[in-house]
Protein backbone atom coordinates (compact mmCIF):
# COMPACT_ATOMS: atom_id res chain seq x y z
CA UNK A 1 0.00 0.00 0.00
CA UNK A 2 1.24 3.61 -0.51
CA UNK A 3 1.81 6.03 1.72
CA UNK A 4 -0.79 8.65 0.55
CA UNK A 5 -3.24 4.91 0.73
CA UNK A 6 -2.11 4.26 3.88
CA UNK A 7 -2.18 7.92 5.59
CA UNK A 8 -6.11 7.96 3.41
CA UNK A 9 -6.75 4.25 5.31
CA UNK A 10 -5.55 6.12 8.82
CA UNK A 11 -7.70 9.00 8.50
CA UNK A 12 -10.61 7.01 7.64
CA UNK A 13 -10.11 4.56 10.55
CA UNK A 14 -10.01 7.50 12.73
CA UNK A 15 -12.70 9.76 11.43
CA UNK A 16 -14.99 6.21 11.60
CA UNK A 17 -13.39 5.96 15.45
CA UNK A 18 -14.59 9.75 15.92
CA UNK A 19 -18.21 8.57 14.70
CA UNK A 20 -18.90 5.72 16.66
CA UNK A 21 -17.54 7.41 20.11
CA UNK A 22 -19.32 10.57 19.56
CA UNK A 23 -22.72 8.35 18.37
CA UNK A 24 -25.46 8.48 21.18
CA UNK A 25 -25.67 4.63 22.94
CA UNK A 26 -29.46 5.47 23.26
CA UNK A 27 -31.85 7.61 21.14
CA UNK A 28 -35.44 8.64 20.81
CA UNK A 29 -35.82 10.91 17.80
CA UNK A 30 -39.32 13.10 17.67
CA UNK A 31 -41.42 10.33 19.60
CA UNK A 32 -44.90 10.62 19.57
CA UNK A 33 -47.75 8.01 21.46
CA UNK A 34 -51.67 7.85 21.77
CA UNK A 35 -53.88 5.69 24.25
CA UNK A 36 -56.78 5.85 21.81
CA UNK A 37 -57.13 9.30 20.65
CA UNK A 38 -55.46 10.42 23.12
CA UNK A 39 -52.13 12.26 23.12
CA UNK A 40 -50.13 11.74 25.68
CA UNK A 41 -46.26 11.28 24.33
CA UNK A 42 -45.44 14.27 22.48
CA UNK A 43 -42.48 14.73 20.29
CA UNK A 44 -40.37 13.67 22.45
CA UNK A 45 -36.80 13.23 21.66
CA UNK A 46 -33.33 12.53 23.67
CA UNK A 47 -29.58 10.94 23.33
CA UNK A 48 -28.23 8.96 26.22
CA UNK A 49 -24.22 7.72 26.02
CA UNK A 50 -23.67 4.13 27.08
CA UNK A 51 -23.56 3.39 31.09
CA UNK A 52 -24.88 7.04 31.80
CA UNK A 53 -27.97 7.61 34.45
CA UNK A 54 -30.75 9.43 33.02
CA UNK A 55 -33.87 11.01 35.72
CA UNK A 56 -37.09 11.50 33.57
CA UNK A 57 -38.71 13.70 35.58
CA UNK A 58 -42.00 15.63 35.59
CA UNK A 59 -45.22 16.00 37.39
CA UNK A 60 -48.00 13.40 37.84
CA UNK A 61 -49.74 12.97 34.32
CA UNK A 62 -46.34 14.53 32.52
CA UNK A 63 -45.74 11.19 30.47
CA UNK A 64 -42.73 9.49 32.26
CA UNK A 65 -44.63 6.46 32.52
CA UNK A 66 -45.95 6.18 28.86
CA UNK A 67 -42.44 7.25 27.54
CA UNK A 68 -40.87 4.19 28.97
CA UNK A 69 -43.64 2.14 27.87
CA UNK A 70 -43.24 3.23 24.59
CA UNK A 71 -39.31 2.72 24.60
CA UNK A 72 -40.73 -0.42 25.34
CA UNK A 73 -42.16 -0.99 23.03
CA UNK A 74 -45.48 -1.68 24.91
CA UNK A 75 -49.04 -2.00 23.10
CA UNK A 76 -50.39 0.60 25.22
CA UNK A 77 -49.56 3.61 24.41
CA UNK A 78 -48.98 2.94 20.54
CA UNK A 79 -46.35 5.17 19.16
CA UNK A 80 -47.55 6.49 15.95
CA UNK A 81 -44.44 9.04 15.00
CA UNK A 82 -40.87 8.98 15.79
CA UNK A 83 -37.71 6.69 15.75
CA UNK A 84 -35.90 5.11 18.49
CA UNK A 85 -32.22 3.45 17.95
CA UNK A 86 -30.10 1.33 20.34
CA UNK A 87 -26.64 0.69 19.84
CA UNK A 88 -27.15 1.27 15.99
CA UNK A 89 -30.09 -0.50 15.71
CA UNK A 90 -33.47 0.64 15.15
CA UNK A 91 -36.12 -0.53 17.95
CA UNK A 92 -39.10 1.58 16.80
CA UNK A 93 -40.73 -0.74 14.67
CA UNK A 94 -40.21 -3.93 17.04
CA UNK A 95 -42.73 -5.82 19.00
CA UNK A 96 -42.13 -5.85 23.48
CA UNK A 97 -40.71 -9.07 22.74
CA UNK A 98 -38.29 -7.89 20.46
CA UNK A 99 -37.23 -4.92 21.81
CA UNK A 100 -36.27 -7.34 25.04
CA UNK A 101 -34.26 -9.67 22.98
CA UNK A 102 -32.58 -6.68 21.78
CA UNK A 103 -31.16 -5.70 25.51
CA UNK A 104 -34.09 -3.23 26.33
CA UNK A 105 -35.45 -4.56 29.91
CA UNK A 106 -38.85 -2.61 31.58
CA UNK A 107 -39.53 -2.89 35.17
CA UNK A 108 -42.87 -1.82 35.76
CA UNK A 109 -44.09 0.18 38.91
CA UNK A 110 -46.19 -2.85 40.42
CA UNK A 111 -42.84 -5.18 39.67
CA UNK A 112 -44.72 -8.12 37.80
CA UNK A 113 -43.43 -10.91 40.27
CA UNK A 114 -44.85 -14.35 39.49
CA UNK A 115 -47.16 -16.19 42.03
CA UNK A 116 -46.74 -19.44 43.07
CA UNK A 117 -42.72 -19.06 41.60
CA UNK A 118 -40.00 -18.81 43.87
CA UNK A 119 -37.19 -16.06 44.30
CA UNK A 120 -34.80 -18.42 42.37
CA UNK A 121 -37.42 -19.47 39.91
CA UNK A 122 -38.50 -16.10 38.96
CA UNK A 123 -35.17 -15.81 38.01
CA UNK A 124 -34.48 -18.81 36.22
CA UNK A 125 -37.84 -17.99 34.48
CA UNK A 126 -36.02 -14.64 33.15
CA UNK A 127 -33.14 -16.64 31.80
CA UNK A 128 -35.18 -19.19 29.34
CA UNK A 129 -34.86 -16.39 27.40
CA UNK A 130 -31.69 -15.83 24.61
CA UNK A 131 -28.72 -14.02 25.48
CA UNK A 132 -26.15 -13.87 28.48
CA UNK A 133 -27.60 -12.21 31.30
CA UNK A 134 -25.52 -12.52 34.40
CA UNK A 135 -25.77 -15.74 36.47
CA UNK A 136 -27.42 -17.01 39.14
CA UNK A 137 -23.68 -16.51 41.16
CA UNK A 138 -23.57 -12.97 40.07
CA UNK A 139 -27.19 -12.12 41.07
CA UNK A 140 -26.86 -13.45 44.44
CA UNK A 141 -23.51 -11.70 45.21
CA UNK A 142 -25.35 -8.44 44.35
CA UNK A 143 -28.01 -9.22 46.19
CA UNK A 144 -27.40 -11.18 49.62
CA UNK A 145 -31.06 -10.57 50.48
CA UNK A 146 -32.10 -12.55 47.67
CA UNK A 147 -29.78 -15.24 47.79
CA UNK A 148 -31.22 -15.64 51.85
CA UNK A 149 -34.77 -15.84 50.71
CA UNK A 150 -34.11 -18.35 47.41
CA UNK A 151 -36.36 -20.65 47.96
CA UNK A 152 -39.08 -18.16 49.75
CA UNK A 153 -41.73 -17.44 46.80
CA UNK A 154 -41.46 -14.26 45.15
CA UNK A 155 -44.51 -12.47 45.78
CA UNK A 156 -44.21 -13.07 50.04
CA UNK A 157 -40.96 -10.50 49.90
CA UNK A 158 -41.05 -7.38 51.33
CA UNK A 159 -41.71 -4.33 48.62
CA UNK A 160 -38.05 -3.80 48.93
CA UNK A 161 -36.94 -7.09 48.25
CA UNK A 162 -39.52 -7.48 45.34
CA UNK A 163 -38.07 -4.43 44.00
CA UNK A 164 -34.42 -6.10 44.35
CA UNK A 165 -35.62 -9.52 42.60
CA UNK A 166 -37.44 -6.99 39.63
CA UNK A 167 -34.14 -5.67 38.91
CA UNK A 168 -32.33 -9.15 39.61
CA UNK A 169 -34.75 -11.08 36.60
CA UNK A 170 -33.65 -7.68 34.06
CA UNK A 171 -29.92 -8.34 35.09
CA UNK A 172 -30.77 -11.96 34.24
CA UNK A 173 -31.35 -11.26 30.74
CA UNK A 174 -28.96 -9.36 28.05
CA UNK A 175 -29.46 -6.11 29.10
CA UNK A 176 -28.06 -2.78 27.78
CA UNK A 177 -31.17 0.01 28.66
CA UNK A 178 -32.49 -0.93 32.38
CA UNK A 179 -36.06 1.18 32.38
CA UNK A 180 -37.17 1.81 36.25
CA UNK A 181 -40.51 3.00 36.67
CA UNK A 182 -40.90 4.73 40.38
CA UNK A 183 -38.00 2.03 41.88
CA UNK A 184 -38.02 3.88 45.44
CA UNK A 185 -42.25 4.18 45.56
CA UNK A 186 -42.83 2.92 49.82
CA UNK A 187 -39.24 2.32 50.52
CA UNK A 188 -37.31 2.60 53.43
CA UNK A 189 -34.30 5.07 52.81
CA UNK A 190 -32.18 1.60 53.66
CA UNK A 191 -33.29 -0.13 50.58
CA UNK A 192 -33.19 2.61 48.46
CA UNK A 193 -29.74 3.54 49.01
CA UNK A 194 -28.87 -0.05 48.16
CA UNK A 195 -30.88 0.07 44.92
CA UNK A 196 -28.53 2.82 44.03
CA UNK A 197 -25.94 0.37 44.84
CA UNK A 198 -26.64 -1.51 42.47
CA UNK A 199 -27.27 0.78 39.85
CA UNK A 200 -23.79 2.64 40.37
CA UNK A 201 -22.12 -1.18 40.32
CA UNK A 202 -23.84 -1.81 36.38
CA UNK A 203 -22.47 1.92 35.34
CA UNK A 204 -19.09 0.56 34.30
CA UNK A 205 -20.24 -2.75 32.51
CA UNK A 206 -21.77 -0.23 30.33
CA UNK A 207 -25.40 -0.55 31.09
CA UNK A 208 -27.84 2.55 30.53
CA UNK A 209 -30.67 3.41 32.36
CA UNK A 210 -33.50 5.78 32.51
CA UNK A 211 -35.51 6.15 35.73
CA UNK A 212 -38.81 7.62 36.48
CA UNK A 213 -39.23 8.78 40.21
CA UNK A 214 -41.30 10.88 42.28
CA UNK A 215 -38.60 11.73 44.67
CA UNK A 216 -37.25 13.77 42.22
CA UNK A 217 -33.90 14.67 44.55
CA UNK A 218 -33.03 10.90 45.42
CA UNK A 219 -32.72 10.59 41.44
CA UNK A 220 -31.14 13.19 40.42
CA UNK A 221 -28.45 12.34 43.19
CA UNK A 222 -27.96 9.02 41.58
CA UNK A 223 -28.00 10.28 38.05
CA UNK A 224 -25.56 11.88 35.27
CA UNK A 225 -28.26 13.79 33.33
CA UNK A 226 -32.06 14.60 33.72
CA UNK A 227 -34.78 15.03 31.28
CA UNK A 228 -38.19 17.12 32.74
CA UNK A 229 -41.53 16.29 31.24
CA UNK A 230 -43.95 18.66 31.04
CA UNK A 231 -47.44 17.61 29.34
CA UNK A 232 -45.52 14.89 27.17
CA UNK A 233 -43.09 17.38 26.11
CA UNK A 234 -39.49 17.95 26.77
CA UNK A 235 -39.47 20.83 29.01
CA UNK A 236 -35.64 20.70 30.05
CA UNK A 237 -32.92 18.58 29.15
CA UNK A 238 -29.42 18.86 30.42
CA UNK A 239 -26.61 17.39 33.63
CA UNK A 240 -28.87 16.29 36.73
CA UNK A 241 -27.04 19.30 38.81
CA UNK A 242 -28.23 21.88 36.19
CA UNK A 243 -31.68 20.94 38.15
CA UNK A 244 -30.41 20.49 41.47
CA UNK A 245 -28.64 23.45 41.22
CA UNK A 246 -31.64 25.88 39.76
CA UNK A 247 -34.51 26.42 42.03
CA UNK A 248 -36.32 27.89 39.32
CA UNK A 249 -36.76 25.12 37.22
CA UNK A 250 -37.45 22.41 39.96
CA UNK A 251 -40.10 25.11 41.95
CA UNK A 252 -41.89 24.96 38.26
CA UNK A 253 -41.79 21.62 37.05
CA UNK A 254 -41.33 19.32 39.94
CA UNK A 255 -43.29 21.26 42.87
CA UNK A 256 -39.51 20.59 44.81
């Protein structure tokens, strides 16, 4: 190869290099979701880089809820408009199913814990499905309370616990964009603190996540950047101490 080929190959390498770092790990482009007719996501759009913490934040009946759902890739609400990519790869036009395959995990508000299965089952239920989610050896290291109550069914856990074995069955499947939906709701300060644990251990295996919480402080705390909802739209988006730090903006949106 030449020289002026090989310096052409070099640049090329690193202007590819400069692409892919500077490429969002997470996007939602211009989002937009109905329940019916009505019209409750509303052009939403936002970047997230791989292993950051992102608060979605807003007042009751802002959309944090249905914007997660719709990452989702739920049925309800159904996104009409809009484009959402993860890791390169397009998840907007997928099915729940797929968009779980594809590393996106949801856990739900009310947990979804499975009667009648126990702690370890619940897990091992989450793990039928394909890919390499972490192992029954690396759950229970993270979480000693779960490992203590194994064979104690599922649903007979405390609300903290529950919430543990919630994110324990997403950590169980291939997972690169953790969705929490109100993680701390009835907690006692104990467990939530080692929630965040947990969250701040998955940062460096480069695993993204978006939470929605009413106790707006305790997440922004915990996270890197914050997105306020307002109505379905994007009323601010910017670095989690940009909010803590402006009384304005939290007195306005958040009621804090």
């Amino acid at each position: 190869m030449s020289a002026i080929a090989m310096e052409t190959q070099i640049v090329t390498n690193s202007q590819a290099a400069s692409v892919e770092t500077s490429r969002p790990f997470f996007s939602i482009r211009d989002m937009h979701a109905y329940y019916g007719e009505s019209y409750i996501v509303q052009g939403v759009s936002l970047d997230i880089r791989q292993g950051e913490i992102l608060a979605l934040l807003g007042r009751n009946g802002a959309g944090k809820t249905s914007t997660l759902r719709t990452i989702a890739r739920t049925d309800d609400p159904q996104m009409r408009q809009g484009e959402i990519w993860l890791d390169g790869k397009p998840i907007h036009q997928m099915k729940s199913h797929e968009a779980a395959r594809s590393g996106i995990q949801l856990v739900p508000e009310d947990r979804r814990i499975i009667s009648g299965l126990t702690v370890e089952e619940n897990i091992a239920l989450a793990k039928v499905a394909p890919g390499n989610g972490w192992s029954l050896e690396q759950i229970y290291e993270s979480f000693p309370r779960l490992a203590e109550r194994r064979k104690q069914e599922g649903v007979t856990l405390s609300g903290g616990e529950q919430q543990m074995l919630a994110i324990a069955r997403a950590l169980a499947r291939d997972l690169k964009l953790l969705l929490l939906d109100e993680p701390y709701e009835g907690l006692a300060p104990v467990i939530v603190h080692e929630i965040e644990r947990i969250l701040h251990s998955i940062k460096p295996l480069g695993i993204t996540t978006i939470i929605v919480e009413q106790n707006a402080v305790a997440a922004l705390k915990l996270a890197d950047r914050a997105v306020i909802l307002d109505t379905g739209e994007v009323a601010f988006a910017g670095t989690a101490k940009e909010v803590l730090d402006n009384t304005e903006l939290r007195h306005e949106y958040l009621a804090i």
